[in-house]
N, C-alpha and C. Protein backbone atom coordinates (compact mmCIF):
# COMPACT_ATOMS: atom_id res chain seq x y z
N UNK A 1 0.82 -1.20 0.00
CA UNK A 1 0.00 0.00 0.00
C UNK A 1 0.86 1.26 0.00
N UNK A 2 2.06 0.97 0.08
CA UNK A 2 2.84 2.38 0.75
C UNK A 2 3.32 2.83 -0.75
N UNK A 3 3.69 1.60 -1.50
CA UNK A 3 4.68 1.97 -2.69
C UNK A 3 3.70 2.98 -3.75
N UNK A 4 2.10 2.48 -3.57
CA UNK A 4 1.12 2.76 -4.15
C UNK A 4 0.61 4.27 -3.83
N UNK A 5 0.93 4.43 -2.75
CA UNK A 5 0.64 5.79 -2.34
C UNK A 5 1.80 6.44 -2.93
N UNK A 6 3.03 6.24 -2.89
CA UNK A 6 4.23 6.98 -3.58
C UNK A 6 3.79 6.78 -4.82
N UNK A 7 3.64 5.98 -5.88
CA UNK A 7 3.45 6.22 -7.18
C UNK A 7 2.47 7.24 -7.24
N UNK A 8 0.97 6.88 -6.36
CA UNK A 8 0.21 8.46 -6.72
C UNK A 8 0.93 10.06 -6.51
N UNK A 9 1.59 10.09 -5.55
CA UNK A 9 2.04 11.23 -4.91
C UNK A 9 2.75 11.74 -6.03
N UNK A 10 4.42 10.64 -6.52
CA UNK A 10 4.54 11.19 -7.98
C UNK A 10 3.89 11.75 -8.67
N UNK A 11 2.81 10.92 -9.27
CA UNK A 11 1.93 11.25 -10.47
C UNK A 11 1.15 12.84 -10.54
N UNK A 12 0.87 13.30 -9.13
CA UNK A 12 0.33 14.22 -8.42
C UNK A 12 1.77 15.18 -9.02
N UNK A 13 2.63 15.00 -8.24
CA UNK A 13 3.66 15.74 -8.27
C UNK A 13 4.29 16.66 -9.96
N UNK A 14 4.06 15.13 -10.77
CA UNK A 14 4.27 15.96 -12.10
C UNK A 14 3.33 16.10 -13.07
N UNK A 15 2.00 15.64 -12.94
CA UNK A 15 0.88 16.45 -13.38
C UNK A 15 0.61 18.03 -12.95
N UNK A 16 0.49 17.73 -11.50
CA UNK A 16 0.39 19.66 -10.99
C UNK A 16 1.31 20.48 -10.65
N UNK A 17 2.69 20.07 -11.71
CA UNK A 17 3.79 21.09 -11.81
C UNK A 17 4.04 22.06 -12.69
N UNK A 18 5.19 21.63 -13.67
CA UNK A 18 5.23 22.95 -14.74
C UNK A 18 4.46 22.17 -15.47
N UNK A 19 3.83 21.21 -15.74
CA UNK A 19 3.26 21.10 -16.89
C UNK A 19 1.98 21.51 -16.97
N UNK A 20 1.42 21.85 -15.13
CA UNK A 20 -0.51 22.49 -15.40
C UNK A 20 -0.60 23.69 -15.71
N UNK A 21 0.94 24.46 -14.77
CA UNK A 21 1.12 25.76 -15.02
C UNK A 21 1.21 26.21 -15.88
N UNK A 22 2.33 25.50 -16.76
CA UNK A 22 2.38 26.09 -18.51
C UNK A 22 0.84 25.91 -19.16
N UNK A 23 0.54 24.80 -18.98
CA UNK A 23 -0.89 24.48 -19.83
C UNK A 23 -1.78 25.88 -19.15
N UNK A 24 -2.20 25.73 -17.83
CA UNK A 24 -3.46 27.29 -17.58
C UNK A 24 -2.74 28.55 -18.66
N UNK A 25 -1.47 28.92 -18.04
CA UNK A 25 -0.60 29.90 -17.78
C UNK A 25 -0.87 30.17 -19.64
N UNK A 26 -0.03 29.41 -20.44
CA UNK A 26 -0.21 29.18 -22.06
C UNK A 26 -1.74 29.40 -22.30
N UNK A 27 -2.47 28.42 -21.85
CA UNK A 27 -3.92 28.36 -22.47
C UNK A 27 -4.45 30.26 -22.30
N UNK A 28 -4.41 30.22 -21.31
CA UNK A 28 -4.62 31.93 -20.90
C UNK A 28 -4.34 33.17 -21.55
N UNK A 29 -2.83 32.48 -21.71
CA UNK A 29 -2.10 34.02 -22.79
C UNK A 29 -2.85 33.26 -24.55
N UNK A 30 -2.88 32.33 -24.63
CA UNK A 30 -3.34 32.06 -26.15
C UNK A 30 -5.21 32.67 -26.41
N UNK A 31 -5.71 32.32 -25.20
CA UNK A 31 -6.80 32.77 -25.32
C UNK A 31 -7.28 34.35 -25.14
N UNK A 32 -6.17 35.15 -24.31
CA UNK A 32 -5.96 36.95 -24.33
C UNK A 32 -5.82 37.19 -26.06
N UNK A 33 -4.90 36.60 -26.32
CA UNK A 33 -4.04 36.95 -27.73
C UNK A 33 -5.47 37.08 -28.64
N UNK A 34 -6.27 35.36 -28.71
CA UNK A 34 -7.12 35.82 -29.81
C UNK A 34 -8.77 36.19 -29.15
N UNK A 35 -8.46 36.80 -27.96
CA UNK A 35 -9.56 37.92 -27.70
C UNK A 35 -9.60 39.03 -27.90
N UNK A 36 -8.10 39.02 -27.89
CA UNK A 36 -7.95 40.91 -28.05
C UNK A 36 -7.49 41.71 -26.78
N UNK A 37 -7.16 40.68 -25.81
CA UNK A 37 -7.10 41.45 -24.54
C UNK A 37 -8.14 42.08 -24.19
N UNK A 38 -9.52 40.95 -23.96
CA UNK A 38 -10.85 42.06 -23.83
C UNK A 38 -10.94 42.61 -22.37
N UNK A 39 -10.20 41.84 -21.36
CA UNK A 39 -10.27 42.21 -20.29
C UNK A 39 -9.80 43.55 -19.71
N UNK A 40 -8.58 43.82 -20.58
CA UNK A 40 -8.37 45.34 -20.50
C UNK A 40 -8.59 46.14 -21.19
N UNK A 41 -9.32 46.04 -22.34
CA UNK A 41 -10.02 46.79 -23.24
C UNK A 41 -11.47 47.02 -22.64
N UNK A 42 -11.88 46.22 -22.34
CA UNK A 42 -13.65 46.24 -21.72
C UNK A 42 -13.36 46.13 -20.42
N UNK A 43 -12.36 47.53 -19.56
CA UNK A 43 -12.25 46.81 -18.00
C UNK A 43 -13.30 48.01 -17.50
N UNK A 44 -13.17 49.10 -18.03
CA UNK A 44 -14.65 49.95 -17.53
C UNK A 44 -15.83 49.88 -17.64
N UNK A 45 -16.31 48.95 -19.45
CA UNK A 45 -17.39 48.26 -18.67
C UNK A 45 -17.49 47.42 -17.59
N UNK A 46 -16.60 46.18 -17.58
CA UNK A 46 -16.89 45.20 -16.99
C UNK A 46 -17.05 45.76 -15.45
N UNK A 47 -16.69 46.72 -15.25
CA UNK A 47 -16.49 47.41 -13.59
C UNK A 47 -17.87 48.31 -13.57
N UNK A 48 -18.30 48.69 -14.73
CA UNK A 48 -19.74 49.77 -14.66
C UNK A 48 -21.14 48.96 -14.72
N UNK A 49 -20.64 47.56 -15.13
CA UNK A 49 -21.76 46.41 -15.05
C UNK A 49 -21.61 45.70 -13.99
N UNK A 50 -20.68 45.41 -13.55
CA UNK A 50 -20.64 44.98 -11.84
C UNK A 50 -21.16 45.42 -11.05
N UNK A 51 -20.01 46.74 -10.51
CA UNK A 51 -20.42 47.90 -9.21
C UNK A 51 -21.02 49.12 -9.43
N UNK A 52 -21.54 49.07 -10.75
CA UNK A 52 -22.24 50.30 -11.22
C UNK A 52 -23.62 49.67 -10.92
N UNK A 53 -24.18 49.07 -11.01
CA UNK A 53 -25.94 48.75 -11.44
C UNK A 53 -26.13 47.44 -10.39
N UNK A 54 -24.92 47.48 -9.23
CA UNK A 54 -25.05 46.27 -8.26
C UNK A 54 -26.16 46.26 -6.97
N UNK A 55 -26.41 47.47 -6.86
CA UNK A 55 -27.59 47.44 -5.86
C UNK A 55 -29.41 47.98 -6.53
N UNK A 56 -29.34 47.92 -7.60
CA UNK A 56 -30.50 48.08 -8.27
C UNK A 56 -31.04 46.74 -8.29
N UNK A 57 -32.57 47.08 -7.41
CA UNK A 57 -33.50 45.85 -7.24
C UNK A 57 -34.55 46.07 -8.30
N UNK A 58 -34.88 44.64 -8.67
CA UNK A 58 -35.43 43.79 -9.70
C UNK A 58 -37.43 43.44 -8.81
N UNK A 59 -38.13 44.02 -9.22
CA UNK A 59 -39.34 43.61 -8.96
C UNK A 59 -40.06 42.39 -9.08
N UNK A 60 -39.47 41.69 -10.58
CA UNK A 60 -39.83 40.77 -10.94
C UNK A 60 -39.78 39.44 -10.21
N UNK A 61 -41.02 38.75 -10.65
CA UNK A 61 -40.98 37.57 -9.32
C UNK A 61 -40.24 36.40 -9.95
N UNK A 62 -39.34 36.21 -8.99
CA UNK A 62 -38.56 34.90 -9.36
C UNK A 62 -37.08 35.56 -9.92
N UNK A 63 -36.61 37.25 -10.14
CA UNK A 63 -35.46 37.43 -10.15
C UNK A 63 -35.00 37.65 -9.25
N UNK A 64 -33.40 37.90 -9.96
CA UNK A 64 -31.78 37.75 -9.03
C UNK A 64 -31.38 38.59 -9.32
N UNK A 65 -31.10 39.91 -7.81
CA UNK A 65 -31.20 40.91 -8.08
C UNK A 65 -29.57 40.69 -8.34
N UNK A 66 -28.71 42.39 -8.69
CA UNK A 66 -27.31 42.06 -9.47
C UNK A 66 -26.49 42.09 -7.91
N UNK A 67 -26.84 42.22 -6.94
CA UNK A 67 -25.84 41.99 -5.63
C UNK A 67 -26.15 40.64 -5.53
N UNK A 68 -27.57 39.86 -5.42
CA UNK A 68 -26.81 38.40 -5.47
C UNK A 68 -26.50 37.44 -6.29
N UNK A 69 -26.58 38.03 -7.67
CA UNK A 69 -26.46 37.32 -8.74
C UNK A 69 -24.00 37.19 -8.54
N UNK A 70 -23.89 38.56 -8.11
CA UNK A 70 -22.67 38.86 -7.77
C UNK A 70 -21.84 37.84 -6.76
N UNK A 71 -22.92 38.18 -5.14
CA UNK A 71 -21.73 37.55 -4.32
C UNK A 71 -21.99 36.05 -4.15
N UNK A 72 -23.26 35.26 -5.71
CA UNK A 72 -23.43 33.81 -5.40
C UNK A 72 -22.10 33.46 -6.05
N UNK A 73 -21.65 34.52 -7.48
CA UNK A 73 -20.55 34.02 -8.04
C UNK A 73 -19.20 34.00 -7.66
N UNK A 74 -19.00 34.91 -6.89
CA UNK A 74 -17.76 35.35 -5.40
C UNK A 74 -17.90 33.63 -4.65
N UNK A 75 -18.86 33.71 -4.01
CA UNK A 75 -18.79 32.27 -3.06
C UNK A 75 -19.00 31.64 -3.80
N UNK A 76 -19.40 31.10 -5.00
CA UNK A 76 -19.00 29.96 -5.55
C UNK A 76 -17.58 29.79 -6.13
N UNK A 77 -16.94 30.82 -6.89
CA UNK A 77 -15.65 30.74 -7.17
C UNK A 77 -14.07 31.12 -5.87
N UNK A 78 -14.92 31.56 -4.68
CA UNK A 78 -13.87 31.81 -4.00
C UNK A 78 -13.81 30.79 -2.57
N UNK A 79 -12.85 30.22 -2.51
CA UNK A 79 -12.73 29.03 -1.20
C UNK A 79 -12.02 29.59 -0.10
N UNK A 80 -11.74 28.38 0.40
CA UNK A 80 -11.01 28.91 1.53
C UNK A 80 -9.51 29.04 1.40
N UNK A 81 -8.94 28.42 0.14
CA UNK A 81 -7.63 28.51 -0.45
C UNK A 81 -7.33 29.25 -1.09
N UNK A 82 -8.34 30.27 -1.24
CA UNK A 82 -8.05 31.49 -1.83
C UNK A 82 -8.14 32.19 -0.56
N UNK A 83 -8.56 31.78 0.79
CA UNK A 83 -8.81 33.16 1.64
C UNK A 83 -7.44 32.64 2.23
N UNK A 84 -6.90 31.38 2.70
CA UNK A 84 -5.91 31.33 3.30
C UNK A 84 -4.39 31.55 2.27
N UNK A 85 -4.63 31.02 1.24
CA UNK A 85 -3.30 30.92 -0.17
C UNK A 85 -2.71 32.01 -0.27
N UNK A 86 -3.51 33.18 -0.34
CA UNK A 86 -2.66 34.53 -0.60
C UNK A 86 -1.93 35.34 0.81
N UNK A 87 -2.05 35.54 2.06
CA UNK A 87 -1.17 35.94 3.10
C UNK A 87 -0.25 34.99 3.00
N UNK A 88 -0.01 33.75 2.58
CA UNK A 88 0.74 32.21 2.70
C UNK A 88 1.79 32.66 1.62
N UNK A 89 1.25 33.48 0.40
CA UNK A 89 1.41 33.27 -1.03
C UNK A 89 2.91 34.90 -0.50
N UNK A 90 1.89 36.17 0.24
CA UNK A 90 2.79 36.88 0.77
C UNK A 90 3.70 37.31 1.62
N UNK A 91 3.65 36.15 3.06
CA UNK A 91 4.71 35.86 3.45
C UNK A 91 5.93 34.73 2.88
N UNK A 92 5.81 33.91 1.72
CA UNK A 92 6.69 33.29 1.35
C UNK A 92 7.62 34.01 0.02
N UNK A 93 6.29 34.93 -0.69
CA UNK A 93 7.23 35.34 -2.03
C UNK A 93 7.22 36.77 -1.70
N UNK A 94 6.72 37.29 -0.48
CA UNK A 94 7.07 38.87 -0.10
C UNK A 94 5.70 39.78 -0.79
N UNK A 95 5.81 40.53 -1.29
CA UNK A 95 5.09 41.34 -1.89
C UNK A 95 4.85 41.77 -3.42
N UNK A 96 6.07 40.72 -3.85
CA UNK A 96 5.70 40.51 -5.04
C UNK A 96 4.93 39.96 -5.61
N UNK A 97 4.62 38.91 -5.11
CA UNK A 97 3.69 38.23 -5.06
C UNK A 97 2.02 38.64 -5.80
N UNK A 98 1.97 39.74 -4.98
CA UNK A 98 0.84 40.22 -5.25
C UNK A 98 0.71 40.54 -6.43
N UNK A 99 1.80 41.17 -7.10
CA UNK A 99 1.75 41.58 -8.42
C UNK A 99 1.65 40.47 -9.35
N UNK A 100 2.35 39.37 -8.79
CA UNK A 100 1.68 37.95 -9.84
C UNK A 100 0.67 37.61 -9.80
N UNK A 101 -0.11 37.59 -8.83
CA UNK A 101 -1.38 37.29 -8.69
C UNK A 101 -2.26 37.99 -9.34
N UNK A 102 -2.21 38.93 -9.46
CA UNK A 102 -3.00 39.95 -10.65
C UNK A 102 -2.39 39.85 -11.84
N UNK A 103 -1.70 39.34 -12.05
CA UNK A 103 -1.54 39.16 -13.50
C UNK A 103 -1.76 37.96 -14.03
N UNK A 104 -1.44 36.79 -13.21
CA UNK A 104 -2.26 35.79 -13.49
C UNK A 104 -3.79 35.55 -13.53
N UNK A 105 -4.05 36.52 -12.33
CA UNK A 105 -5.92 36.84 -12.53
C UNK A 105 -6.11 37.36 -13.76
N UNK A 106 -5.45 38.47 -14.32
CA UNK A 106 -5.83 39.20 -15.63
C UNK A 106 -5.71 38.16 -16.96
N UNK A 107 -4.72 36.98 -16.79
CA UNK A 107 -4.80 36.00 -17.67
C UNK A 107 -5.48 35.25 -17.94
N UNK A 108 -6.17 34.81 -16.19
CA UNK A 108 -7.45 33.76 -15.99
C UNK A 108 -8.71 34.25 -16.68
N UNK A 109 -8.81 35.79 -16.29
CA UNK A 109 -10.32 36.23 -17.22
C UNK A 109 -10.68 35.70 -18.74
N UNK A 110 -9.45 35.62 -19.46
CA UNK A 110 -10.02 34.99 -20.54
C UNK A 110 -10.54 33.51 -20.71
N UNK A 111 -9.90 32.75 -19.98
CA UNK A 111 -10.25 31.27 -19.71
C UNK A 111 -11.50 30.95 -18.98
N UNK A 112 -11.97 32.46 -18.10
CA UNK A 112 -13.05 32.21 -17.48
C UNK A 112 -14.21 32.49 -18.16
N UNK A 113 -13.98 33.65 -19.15
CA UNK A 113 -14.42 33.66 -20.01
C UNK A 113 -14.97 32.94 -21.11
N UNK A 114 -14.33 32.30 -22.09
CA UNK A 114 -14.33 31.16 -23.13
C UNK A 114 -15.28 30.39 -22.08
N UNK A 115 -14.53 30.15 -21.08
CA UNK A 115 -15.64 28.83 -20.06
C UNK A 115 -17.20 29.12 -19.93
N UNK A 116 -17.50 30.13 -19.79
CA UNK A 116 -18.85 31.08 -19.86
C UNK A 116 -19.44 30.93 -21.29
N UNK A 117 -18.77 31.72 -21.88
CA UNK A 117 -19.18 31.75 -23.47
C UNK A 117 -19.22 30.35 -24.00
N UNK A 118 -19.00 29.28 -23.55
CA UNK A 118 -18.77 28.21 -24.65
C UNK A 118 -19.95 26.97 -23.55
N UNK A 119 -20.38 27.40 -22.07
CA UNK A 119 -21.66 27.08 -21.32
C UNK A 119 -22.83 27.78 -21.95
N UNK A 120 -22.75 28.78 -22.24
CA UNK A 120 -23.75 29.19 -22.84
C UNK A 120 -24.51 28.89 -24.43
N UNK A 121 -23.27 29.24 -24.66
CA UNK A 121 -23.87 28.42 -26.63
C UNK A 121 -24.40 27.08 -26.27
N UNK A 122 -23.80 26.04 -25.48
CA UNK A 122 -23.98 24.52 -25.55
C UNK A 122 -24.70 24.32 -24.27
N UNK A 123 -25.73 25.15 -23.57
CA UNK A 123 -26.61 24.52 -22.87
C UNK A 123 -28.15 24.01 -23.32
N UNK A 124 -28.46 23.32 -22.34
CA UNK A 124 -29.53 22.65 -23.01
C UNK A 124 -30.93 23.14 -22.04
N UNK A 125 -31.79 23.09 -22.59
CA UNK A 125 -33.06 23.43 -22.04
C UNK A 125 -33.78 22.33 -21.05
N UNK A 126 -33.92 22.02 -19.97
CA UNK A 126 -34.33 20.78 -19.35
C UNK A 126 -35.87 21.25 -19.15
N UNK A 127 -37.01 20.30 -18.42
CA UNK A 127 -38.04 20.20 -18.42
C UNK A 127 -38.09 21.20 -17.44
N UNK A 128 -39.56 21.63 -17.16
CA UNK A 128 -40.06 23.10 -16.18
C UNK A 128 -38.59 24.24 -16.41
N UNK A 129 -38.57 24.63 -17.08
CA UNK A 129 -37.81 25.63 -17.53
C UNK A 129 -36.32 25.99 -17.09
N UNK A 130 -35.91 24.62 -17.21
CA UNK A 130 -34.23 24.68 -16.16
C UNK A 130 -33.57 24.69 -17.01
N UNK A 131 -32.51 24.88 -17.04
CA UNK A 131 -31.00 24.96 -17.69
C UNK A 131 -30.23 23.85 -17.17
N UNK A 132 -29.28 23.07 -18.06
CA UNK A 132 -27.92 22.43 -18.07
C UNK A 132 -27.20 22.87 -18.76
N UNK A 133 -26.09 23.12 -18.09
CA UNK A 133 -24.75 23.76 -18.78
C UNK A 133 -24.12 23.22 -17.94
N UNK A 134 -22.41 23.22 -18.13
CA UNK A 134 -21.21 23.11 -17.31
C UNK A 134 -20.49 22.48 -18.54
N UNK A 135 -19.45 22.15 -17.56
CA UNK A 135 -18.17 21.51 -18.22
C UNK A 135 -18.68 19.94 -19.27
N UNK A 136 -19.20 19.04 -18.74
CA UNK A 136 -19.76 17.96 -19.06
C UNK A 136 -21.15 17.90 -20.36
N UNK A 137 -21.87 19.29 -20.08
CA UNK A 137 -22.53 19.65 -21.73
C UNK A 137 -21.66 20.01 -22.51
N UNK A 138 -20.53 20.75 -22.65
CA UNK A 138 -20.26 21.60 -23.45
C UNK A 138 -19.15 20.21 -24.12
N UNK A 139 -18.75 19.34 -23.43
CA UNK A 139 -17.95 18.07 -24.01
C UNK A 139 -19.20 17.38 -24.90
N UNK A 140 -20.34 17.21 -24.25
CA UNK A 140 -21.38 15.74 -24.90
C UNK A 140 -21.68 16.88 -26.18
N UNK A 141 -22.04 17.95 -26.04
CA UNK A 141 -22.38 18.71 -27.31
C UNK A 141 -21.35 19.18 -28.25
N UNK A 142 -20.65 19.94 -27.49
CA UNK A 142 -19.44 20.42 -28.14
C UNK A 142 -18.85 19.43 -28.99
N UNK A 143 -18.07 18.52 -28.57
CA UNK A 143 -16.94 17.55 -28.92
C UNK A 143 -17.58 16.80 -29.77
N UNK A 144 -19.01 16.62 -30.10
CA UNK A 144 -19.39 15.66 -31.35
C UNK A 144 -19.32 16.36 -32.66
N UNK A 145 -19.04 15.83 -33.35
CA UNK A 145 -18.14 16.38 -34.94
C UNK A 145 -17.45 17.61 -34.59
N UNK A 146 -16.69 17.43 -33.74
CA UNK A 146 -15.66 18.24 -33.11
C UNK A 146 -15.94 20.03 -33.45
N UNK A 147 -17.57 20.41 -33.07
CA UNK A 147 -17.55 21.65 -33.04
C UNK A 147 -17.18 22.59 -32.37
N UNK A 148 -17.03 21.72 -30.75
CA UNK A 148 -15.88 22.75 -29.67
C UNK A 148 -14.79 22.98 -30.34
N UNK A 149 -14.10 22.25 -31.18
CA UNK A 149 -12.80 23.12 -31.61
C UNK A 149 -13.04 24.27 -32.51
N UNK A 150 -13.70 24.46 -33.34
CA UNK A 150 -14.54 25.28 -34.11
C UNK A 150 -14.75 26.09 -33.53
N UNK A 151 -15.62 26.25 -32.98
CA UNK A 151 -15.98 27.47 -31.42
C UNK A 151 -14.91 28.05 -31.05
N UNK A 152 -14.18 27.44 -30.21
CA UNK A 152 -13.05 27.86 -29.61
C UNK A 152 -12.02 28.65 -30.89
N UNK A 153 -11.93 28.51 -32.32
CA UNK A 153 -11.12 29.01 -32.98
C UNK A 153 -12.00 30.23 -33.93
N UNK A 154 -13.15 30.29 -32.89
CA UNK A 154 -14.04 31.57 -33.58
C UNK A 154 -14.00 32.56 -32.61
N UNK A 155 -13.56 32.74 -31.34
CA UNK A 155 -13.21 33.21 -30.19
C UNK A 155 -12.20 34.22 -30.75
């Protein structure tokens, strides 16, 4: 059992090294490149559609007004390894740190992006008026006669 746990630990070890980093890190800058850098081109909208129109309530029955449409997507994308990772992240690499971290965030927007944009084209309509999307539609739809790659090279 022990040797077995070392082979995983390896496997762990050089899957989530330079090779995930290059892959996000690459995928990220390839996907800025053929966006256009929308994230810093569209950073005053994206900030005037956030915290501009974030406390304007919605009458309508059954909507989500834009503060919690906001902090469901905050707590769903933010853990506790993001609340503990970064003081961890700035007492080990100092204060530089910080400056990587925003720039790797500014890289991630496009990936988070594409991820959005490419849930949306390929969701499906379920019964009483629900939605499926995620990672797992956008493969069963996408990936048959390989139109996710298509998509992705219309981006």
């Amino acid at each position: 059992m022990e040797s077995f746990t070392q082979i995983i630990a390896k496997i762990t070890e050089i899957i989530w090294g330079l090779p995930m980093i290059l892959l996000l890190l690459g995928g990220g800058i390839y996907l800025s490149l053929r966006l256009g850098f929308f994230q810093i081109r569209h950073l005053p909208h994206i900030l005037h559609e956030t915290f501009g129109k974030m406390f304007i309530k919605s009458n309508a029955p059954g909507s989500v007004s834009p503060f919690q449409a906001t902090t469901s997507a905050l707590a769903s994308t933010m853990g506790a390894a993001n609340i503990v990772g970064v003081p961890v992240a700035i007492a080990l690499g100092g204060p530089g740190a910080i400056f990587w971290m925003w720039v790797v965030a500014l890289i991630g927007m496009a990936t988070k992006y594409s991820e959005v944009v490419l849930g949306i084209h390929y969701r499906e309509k379920m019964k009483k008026a629900n939605m499926l999307a995620g990672p797992c539609t956008i493969f069963k739809k996408g990936w048959a006669g390989k139109r996710l790659l298509i998509s992705l090279r219309l981006l």
